[in-house]
C-alpha atoms as a PDB file:
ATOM      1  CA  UNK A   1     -69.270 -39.731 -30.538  1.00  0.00           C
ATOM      2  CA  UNK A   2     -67.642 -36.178 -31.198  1.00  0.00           C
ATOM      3  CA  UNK A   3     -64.217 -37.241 -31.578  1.00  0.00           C
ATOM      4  CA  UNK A   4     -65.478 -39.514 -34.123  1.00  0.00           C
ATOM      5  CA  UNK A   5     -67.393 -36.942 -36.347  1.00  0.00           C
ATOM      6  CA  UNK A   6     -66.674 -34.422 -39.125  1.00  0.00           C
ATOM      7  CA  UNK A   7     -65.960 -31.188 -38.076  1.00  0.00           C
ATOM      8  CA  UNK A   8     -65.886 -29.391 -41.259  1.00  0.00           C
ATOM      9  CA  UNK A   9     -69.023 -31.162 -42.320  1.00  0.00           C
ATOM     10  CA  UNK A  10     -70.658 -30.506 -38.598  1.00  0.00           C
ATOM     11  CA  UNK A  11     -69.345 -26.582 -39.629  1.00  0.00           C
ATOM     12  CA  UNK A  12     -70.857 -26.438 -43.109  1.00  0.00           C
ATOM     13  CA  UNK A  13     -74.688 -27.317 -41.704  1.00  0.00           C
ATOM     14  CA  UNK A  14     -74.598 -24.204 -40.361  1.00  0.00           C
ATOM     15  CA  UNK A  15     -75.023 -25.325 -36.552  1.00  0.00           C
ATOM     16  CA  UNK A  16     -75.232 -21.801 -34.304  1.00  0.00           C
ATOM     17  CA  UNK A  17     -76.136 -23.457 -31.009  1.00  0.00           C
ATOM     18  CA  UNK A  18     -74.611 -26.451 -28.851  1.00  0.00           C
ATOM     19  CA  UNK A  19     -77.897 -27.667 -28.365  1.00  0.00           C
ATOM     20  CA  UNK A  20     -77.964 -27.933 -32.049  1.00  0.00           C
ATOM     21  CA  UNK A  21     -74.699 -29.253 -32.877  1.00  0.00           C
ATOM     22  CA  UNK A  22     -74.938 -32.104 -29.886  1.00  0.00           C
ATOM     23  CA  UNK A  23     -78.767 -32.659 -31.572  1.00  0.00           C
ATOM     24  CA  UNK A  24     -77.135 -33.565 -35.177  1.00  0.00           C
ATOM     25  CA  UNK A  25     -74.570 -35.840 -33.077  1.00  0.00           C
ATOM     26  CA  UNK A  26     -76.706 -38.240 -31.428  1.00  0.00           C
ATOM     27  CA  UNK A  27     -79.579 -38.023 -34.300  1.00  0.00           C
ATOM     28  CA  UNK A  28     -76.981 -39.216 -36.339  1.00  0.00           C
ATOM     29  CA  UNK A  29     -75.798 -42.274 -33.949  1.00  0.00           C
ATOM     30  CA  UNK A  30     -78.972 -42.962 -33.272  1.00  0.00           C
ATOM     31  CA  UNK A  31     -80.170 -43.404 -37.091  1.00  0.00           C
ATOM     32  CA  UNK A  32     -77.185 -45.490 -37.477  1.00  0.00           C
ATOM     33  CA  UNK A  33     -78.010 -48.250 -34.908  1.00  0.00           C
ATOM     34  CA  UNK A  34     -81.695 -47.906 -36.344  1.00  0.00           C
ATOM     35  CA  UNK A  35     -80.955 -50.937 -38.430  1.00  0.00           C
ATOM     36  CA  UNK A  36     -78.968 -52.702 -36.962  1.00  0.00           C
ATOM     37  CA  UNK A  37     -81.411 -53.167 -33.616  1.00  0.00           C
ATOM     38  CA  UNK A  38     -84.456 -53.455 -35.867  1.00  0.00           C
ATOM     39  CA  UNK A  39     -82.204 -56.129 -37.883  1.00  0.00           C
ATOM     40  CA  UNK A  40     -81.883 -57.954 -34.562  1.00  0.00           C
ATOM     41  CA  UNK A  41     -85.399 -57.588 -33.081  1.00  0.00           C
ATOM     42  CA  UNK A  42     -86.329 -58.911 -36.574  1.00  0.00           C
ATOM     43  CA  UNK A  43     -84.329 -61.755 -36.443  1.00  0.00           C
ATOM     44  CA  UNK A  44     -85.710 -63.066 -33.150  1.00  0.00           C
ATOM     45  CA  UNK A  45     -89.256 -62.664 -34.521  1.00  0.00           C
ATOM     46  CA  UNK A  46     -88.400 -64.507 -37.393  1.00  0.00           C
ATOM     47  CA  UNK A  47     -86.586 -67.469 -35.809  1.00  0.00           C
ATOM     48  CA  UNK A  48     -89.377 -67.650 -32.589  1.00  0.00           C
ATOM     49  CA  UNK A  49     -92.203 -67.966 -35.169  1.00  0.00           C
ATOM     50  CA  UNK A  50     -90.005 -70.707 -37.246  1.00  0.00           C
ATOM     51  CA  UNK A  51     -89.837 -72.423 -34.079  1.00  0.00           C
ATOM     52  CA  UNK A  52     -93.524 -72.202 -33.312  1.00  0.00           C
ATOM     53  CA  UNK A  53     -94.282 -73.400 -37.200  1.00  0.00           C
ATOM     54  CA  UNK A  54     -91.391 -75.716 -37.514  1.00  0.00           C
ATOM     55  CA  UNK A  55     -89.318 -76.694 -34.780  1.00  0.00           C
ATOM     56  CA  UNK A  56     -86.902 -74.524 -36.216  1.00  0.00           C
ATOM     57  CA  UNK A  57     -83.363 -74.311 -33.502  1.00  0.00           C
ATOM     58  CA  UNK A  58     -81.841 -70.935 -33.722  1.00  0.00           C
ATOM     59  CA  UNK A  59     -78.138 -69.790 -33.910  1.00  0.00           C
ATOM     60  CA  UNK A  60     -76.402 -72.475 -34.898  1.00  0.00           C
ATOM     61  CA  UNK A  61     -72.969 -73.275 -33.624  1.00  0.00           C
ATOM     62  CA  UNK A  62     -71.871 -72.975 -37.413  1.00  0.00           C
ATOM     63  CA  UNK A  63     -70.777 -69.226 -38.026  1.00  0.00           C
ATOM     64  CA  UNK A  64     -72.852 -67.204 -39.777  1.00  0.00           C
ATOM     65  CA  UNK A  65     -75.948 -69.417 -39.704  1.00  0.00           C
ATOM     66  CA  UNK A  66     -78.906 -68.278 -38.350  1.00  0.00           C
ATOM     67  CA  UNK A  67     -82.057 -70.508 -38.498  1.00  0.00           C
ATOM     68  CA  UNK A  68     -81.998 -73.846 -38.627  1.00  0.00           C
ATOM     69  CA  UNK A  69     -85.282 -76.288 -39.600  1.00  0.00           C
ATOM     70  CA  UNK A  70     -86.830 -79.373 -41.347  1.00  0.00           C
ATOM     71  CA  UNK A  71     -89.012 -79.484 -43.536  1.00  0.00           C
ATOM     72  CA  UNK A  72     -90.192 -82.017 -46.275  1.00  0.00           C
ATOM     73  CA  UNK A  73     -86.650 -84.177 -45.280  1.00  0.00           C
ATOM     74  CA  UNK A  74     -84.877 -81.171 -46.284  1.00  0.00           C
ATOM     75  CA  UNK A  75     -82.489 -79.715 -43.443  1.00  0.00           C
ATOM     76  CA  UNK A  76     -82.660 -75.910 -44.168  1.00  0.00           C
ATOM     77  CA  UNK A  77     -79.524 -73.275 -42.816  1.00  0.00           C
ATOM     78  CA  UNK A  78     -80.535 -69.719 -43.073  1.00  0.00           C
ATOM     79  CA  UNK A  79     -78.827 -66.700 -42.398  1.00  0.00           C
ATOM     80  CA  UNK A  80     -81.346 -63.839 -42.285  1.00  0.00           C
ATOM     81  CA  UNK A  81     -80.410 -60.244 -43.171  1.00  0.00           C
ATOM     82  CA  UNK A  82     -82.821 -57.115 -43.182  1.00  0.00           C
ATOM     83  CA  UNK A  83     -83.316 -56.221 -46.344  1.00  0.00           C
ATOM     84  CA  UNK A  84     -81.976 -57.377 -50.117  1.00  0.00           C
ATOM     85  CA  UNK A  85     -79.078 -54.270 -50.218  1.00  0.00           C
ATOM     86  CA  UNK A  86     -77.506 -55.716 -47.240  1.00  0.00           C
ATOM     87  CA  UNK A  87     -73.713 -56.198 -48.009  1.00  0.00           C
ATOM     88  CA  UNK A  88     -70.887 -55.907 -50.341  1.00  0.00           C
ATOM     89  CA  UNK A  89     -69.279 -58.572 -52.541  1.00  0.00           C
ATOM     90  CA  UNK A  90     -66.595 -59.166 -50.131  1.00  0.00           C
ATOM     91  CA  UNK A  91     -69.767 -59.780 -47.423  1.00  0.00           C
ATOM     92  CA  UNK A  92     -71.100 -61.963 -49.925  1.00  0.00           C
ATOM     93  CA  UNK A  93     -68.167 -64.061 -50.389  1.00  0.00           C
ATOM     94  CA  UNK A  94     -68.369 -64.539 -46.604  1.00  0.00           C
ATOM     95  CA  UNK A  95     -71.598 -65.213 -46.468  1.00  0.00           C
ATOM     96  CA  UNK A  96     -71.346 -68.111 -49.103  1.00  0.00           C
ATOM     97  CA  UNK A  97     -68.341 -69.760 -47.597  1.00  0.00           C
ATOM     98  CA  UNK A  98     -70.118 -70.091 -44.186  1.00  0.00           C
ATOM     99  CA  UNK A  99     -72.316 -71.605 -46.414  1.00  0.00           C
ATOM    100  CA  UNK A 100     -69.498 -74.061 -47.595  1.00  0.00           C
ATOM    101  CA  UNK A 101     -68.139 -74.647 -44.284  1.00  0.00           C
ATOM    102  CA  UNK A 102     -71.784 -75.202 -42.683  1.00  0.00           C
ATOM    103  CA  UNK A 103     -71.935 -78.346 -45.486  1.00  0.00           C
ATOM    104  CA  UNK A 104     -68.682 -79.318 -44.718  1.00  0.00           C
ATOM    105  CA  UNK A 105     -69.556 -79.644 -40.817  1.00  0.00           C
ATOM    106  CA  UNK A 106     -73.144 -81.015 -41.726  1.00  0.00           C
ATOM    107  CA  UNK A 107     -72.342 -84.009 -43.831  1.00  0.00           C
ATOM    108  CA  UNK A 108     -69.994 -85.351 -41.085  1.00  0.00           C
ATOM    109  CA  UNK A 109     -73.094 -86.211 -39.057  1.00  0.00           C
ATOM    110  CA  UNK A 110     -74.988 -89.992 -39.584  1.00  0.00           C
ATOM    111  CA  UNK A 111     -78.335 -89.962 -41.333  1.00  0.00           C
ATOM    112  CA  UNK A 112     -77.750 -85.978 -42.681  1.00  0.00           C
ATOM    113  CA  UNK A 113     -80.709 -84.915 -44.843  1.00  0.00           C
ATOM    114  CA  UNK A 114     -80.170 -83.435 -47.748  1.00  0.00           C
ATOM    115  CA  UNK A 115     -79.267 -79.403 -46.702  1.00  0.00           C
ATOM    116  CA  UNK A 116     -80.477 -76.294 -48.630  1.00  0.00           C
ATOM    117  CA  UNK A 117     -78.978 -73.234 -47.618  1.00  0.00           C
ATOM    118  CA  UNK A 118     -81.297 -69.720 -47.804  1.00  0.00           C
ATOM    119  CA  UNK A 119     -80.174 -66.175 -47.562  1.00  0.00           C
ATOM    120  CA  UNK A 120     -83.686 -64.543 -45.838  1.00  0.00           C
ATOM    121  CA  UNK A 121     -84.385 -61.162 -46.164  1.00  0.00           C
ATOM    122  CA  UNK A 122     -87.263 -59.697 -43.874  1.00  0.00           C
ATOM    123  CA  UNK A 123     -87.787 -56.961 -46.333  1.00  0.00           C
ATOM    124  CA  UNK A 124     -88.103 -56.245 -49.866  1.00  0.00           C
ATOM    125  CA  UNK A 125     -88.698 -57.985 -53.389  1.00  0.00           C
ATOM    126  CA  UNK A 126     -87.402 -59.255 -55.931  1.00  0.00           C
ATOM    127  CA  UNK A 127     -87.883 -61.400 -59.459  1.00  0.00           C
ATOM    128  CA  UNK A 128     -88.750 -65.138 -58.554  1.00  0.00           C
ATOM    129  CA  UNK A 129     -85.892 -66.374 -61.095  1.00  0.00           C
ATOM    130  CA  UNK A 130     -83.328 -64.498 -59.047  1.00  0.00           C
ATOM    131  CA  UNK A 131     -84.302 -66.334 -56.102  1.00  0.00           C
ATOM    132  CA  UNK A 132     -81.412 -69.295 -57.123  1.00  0.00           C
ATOM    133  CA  UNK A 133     -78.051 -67.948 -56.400  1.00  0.00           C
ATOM    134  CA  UNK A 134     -76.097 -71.029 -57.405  1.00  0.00           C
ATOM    135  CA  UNK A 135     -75.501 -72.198 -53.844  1.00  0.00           C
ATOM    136  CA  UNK A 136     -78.047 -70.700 -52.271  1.00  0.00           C
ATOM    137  CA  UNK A 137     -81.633 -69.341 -52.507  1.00  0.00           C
ATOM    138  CA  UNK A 138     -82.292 -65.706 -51.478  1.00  0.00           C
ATOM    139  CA  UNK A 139     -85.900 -64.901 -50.356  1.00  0.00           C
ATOM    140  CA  UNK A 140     -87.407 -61.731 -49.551  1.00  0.00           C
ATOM    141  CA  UNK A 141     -90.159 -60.216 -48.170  1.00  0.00           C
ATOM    142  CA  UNK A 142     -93.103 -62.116 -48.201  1.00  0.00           C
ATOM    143  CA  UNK A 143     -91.459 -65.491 -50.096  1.00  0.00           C
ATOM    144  CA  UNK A 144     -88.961 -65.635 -47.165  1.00  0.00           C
ATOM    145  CA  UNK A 145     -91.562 -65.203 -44.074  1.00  0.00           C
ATOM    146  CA  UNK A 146     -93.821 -67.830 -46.040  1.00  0.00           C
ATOM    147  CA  UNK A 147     -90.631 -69.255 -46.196  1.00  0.00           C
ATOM    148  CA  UNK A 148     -90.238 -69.866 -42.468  1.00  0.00           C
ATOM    149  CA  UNK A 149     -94.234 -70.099 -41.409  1.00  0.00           C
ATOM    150  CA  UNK A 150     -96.322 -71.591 -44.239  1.00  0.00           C
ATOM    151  CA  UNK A 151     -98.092 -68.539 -43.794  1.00  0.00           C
ATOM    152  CA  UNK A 152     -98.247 -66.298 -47.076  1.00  0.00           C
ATOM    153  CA  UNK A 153     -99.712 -63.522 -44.985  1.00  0.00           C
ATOM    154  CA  UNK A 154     -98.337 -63.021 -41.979  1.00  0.00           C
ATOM    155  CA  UNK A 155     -95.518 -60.684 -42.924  1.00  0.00           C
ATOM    156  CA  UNK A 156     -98.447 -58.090 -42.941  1.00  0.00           C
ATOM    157  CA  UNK A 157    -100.023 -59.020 -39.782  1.00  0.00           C
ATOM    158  CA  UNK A 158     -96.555 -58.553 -38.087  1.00  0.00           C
ATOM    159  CA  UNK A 159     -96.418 -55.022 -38.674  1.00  0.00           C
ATOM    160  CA  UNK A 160     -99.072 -54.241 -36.167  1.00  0.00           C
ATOM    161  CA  UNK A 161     -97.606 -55.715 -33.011  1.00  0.00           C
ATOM    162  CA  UNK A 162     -94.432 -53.728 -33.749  1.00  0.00           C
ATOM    163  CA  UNK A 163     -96.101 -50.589 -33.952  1.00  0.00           C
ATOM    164  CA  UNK A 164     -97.988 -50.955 -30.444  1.00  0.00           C
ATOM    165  CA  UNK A 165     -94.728 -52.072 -28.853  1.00  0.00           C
ATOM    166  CA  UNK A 166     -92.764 -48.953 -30.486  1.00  0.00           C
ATOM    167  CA  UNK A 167     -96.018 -46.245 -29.354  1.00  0.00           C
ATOM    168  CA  UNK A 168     -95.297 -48.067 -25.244  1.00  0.00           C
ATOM    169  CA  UNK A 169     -92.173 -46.950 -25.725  1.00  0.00           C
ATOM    170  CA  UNK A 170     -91.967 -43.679 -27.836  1.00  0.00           C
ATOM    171  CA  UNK A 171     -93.205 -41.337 -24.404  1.00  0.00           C
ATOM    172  CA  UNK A 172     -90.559 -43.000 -22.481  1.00  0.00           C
ATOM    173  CA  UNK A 173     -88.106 -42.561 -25.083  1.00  0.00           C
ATOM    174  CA  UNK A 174     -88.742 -38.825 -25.712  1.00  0.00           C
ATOM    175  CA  UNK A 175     -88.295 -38.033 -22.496  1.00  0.00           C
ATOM    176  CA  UNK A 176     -85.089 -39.254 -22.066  1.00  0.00           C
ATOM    177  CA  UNK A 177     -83.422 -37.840 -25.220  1.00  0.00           C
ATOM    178  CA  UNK A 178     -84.331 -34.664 -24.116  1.00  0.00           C
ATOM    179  CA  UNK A 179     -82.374 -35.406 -20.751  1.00  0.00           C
ATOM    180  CA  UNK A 180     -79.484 -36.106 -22.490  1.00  0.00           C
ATOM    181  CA  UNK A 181     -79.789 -33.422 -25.632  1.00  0.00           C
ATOM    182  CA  UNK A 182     -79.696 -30.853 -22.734  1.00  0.00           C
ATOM    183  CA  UNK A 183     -76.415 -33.454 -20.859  1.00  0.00           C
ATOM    184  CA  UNK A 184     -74.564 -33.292 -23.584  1.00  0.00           C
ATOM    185  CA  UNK A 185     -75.274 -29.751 -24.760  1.00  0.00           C
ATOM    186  CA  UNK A 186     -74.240 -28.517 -21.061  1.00  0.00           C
ATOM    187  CA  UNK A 187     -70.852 -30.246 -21.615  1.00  0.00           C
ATOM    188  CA  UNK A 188     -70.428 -28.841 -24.688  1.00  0.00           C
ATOM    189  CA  UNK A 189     -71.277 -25.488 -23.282  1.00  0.00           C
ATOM    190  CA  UNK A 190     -68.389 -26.055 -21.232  1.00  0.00           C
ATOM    191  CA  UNK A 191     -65.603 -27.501 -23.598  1.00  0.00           C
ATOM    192  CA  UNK A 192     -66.154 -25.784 -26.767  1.00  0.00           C
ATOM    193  CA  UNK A 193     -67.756 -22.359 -26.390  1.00  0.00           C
ATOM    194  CA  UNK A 194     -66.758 -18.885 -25.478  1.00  0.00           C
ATOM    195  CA  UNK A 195     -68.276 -16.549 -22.945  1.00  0.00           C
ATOM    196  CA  UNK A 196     -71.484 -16.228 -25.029  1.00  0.00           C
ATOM    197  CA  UNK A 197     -71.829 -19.657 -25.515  1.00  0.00           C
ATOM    198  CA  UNK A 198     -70.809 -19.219 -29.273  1.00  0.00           C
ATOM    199  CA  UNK A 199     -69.280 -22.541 -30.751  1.00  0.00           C
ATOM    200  CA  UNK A 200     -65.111 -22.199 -31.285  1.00  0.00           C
ATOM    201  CA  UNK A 201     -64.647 -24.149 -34.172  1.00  0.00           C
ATOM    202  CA  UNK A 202     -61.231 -23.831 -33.914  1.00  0.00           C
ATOM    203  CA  UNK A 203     -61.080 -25.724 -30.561  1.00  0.00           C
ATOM    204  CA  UNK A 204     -63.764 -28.713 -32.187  1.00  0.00           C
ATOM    205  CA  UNK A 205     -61.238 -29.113 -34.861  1.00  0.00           C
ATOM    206  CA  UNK A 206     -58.083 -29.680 -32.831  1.00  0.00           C
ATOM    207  CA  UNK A 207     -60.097 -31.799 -30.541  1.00  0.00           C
ATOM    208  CA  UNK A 208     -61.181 -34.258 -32.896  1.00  0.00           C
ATOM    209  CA  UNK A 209     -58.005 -33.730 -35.418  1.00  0.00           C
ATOM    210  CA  UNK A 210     -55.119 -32.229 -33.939  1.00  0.00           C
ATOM    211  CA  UNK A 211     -51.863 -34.751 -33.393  1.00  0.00           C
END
């Protein structure tokens, strides 16, 4: 994680200690796969309950498509996504020819139903009349776990259950960072700090920059 972090912006917070400096390290790591495991834990929620509701199959062996279900002799393909903000126009653009290929692939089989595609959001809002993207509908929030259920409420009564599974685990959790905040900070110690355990910049920079 060091040798992949700023050490003029590490320098500028004003860190004095290595317990301080390895702290705004692995808070920082940490935030960063924040999303992207609550993006995945989110995911399986959403395609077990579409499977309880629906039938629904999950991960489809078409890229980039998530969910899979039937409903009113419509064949829906979802790819689900945390929240609206969740790519760029070049993610977009792959997103949406997925899409493509996903109708290419589907239309070879006999008897295809007529297939809808859905970008699902767990998260957020947004206008109903920009649900219809052209190829695609996007749903969010509440519209897209309606979406998947039939239930207009349960995207409140999920909330809950997530916080009771997150309090198990906070204790746990705690203890362990501190186990490795005090790890990493006696390595640190060790690499990068004089005789009075004072940080030498000067040796963080050419570790992380020099040639």
């Amino acid at each position: 994680m060091l040798a992949r972090k700023n050490p003029y912006l590490l320098r500028a917070k004003g860190l004095a200690t290595s317990r301080q400096l390895v702290q705004a390290v692995l808070d920082a790591y940490l935030s960063s796969q924040e999303e992207t495991l609550l993006g995945l834990f989110l995911e399986g929620l959403a395609i077990y309950l579409c499977q309880q509701a629906y039938g629904a199959h999950g991960k489809s062996s078409t890229e980039g498509i998530d969910l899979e279900f039937e409903l009113d002799n419509v064949r829906y393909l979802v790819a689900i996504k945390s929240g609206p903000n969740w790519g760029n126009s070049s993610q977009i653009r792959k997103m949406e020819d997925n899409f493509k290929q996903a109708k290419k692939i589907y239309r070879q089989g006999a008897n295809a139903l007529p297939v809808e595609f859905v970008n699902g959001c767990c998260y957020g809002k947004q206008k109903s009349e920009n649900e219809d993207k052209g190829n695609y509908r996007k749903l969010c929030g509440q519209r897209f776990w309606e979406f998947i259920t039939g239930d207009g409420e349960i995207y409140t009564r999920i909330i809950e259950p997530i916080g009771e599974k997150a309090r198990e685990r906070n204790e746990a959790f705690h203890g362990k960072y501190e186990l490795a905040v005090d790890a990493f900070a006696g390595e640190f110690r060790t690499r990068f700090c004089d005789s009075s355990n004072a940080i030498q910049w000067q040796k963080l920079v050419e570790f992380t920059s020099s040639c």
